[in-house]
N, C-alpha and C. Protein backbone atom coordinates (compact mmCIF):
# COMPACT_ATOMS: atom_id res chain seq x y z
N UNK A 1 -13.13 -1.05 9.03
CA UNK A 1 -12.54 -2.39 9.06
C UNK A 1 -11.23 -2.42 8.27
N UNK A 2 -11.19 -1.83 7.27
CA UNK A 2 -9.99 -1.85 6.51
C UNK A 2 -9.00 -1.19 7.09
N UNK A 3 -9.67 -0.02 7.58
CA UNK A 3 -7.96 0.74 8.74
C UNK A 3 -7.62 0.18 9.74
N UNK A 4 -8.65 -0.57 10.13
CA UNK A 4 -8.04 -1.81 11.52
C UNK A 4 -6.91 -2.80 10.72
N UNK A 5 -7.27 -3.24 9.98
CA UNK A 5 -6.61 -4.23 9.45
C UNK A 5 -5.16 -3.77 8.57
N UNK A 6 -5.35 -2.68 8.09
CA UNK A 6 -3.63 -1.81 7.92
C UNK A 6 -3.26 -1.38 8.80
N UNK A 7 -3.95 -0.88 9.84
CA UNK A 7 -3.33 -0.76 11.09
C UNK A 7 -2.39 -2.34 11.80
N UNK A 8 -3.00 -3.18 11.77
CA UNK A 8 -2.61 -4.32 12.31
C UNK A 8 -1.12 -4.79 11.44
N UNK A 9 -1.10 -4.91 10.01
CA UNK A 9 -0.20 -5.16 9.35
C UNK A 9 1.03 -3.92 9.44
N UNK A 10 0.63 -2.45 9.34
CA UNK A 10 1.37 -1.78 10.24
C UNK A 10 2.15 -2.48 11.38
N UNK A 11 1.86 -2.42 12.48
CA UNK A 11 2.09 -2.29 13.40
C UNK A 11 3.18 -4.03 13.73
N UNK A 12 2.71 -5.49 12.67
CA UNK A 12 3.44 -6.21 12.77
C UNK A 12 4.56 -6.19 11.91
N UNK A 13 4.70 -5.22 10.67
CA UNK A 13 5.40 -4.35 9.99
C UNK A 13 6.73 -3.99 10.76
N UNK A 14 6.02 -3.36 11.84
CA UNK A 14 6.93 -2.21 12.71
C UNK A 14 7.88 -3.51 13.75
N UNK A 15 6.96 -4.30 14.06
CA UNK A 15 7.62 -5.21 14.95
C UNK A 15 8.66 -5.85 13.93
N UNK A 16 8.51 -6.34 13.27
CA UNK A 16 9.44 -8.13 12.38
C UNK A 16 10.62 -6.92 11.97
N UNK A 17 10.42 -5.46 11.66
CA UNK A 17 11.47 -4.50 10.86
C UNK A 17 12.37 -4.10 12.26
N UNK A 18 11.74 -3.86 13.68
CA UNK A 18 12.72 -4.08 14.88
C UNK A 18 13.45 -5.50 15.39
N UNK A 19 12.73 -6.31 15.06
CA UNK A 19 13.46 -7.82 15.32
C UNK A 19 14.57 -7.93 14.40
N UNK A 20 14.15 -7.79 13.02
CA UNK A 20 15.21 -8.32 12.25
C UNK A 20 16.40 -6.99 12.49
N UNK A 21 16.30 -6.13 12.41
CA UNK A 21 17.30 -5.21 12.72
C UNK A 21 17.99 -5.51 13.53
N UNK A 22 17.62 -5.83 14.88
CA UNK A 22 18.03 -6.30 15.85
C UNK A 22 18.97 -7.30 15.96
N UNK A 23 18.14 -8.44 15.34
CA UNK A 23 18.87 -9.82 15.21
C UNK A 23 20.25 -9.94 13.77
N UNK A 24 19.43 -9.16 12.76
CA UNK A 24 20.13 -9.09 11.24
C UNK A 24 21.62 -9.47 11.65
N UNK A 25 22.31 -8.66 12.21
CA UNK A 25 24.21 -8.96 12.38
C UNK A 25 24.15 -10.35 12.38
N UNK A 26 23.61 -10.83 13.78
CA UNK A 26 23.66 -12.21 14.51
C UNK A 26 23.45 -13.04 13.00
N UNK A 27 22.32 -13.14 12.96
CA UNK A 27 21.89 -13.73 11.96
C UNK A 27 22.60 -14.04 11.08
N UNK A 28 22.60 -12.89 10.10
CA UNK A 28 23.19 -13.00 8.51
C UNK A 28 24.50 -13.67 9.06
N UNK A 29 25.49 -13.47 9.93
CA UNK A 29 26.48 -14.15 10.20
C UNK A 29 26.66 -15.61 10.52
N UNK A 30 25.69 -15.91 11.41
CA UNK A 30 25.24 -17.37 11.67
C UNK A 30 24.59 -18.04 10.46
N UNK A 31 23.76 -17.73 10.02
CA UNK A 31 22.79 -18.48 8.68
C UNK A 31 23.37 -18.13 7.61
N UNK A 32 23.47 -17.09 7.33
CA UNK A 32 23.71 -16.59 5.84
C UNK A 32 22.71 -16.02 5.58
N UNK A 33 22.72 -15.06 4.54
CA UNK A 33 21.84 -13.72 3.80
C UNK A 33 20.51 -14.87 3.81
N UNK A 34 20.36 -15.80 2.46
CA UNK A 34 19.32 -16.35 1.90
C UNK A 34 18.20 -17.16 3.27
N UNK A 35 18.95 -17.69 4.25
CA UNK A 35 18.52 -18.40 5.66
C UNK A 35 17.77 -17.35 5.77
N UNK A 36 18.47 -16.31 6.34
CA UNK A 36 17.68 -15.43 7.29
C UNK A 36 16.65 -14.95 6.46
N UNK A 37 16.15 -14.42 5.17
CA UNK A 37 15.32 -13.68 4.79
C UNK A 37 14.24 -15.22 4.80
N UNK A 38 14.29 -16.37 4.47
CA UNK A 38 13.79 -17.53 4.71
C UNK A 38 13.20 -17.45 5.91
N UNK A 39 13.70 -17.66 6.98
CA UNK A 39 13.26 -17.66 8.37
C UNK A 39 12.66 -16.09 8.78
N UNK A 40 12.64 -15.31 8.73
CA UNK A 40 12.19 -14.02 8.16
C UNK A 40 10.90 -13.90 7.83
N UNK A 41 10.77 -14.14 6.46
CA UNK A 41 9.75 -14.47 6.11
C UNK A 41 8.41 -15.37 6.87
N UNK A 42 8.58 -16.68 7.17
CA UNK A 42 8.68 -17.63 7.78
C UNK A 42 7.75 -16.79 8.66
N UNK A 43 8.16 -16.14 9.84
CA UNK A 43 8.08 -15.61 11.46
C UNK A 43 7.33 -14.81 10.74
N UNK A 44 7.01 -14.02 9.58
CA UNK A 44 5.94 -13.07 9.36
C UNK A 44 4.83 -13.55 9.00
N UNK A 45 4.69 -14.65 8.33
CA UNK A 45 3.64 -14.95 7.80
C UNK A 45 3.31 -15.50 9.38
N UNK A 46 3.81 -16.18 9.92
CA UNK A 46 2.78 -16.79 11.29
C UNK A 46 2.90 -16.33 11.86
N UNK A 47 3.05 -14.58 12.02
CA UNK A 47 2.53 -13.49 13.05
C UNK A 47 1.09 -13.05 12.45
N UNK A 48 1.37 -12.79 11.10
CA UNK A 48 0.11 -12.16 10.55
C UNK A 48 -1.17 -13.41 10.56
N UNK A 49 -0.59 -14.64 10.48
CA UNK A 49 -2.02 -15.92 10.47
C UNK A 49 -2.63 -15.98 11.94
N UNK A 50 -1.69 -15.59 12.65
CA UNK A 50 -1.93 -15.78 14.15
C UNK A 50 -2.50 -14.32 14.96
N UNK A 51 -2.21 -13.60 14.47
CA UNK A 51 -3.06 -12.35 14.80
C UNK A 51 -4.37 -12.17 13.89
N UNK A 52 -4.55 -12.72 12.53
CA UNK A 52 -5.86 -12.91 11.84
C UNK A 52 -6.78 -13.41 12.59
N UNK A 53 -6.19 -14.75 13.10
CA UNK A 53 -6.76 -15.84 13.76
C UNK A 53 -7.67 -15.44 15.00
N UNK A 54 -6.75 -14.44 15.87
CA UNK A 54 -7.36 -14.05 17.04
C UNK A 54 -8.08 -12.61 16.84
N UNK A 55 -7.53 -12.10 16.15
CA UNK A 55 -8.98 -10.74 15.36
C UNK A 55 -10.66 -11.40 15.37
N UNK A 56 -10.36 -12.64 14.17
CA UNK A 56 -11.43 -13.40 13.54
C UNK A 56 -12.39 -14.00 15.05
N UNK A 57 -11.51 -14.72 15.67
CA UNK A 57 -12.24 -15.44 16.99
C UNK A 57 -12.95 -14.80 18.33
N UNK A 58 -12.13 -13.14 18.27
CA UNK A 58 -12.68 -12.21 18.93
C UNK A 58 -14.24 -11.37 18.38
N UNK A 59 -13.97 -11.21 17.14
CA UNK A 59 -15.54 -11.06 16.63
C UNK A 59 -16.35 -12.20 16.30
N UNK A 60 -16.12 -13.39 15.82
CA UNK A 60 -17.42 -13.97 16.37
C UNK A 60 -17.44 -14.56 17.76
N UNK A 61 -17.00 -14.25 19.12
CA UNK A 61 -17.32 -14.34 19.99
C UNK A 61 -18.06 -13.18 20.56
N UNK A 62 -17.97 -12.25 19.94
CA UNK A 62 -18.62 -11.04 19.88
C UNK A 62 -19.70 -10.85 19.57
N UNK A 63 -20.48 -12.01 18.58
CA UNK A 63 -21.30 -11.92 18.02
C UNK A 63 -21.30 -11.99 16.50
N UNK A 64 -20.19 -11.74 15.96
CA UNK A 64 -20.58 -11.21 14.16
C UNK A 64 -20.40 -10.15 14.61
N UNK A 65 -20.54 -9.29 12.82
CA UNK A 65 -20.27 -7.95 12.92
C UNK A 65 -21.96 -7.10 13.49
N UNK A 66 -21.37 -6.80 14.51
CA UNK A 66 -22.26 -5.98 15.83
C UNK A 66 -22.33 -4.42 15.47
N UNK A 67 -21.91 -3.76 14.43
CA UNK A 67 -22.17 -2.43 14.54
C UNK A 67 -22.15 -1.89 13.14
């Protein structure tokens, strides 16, 4: 359970560090440094509540912990 769950933060890790790369120029130019790490932030925490969310709802529709 615990390597699922570093796996998961991994992997949204890997995503928000390709977005912001991506976006960072745009960004920091449009908003400013302090905006963007704000909004940044922001988009990570409600990736990680929202993938908790659907982890959590997939096992107890599952039953509880089944194995």
């Amino acid at each position: 359970m615990v390597g699922r769950v570093m796996g998961v933060f991994m992997f949204i890790m890997s995503i928000s560090m390709l977005i912001s790369r991506l976006l960072s120029g745009y960004l920091v130019s449009y908003l400013g440094a302090h905006n963007t790490f704000k909004i940044a932030g922001c988009l990570f925490l409600g990736l990680a509540i929202c993938y908790l969310k659907v982890v959590s709802n997939r096992q107890a529709a599952a039953g509880g912990s089944n194995g």
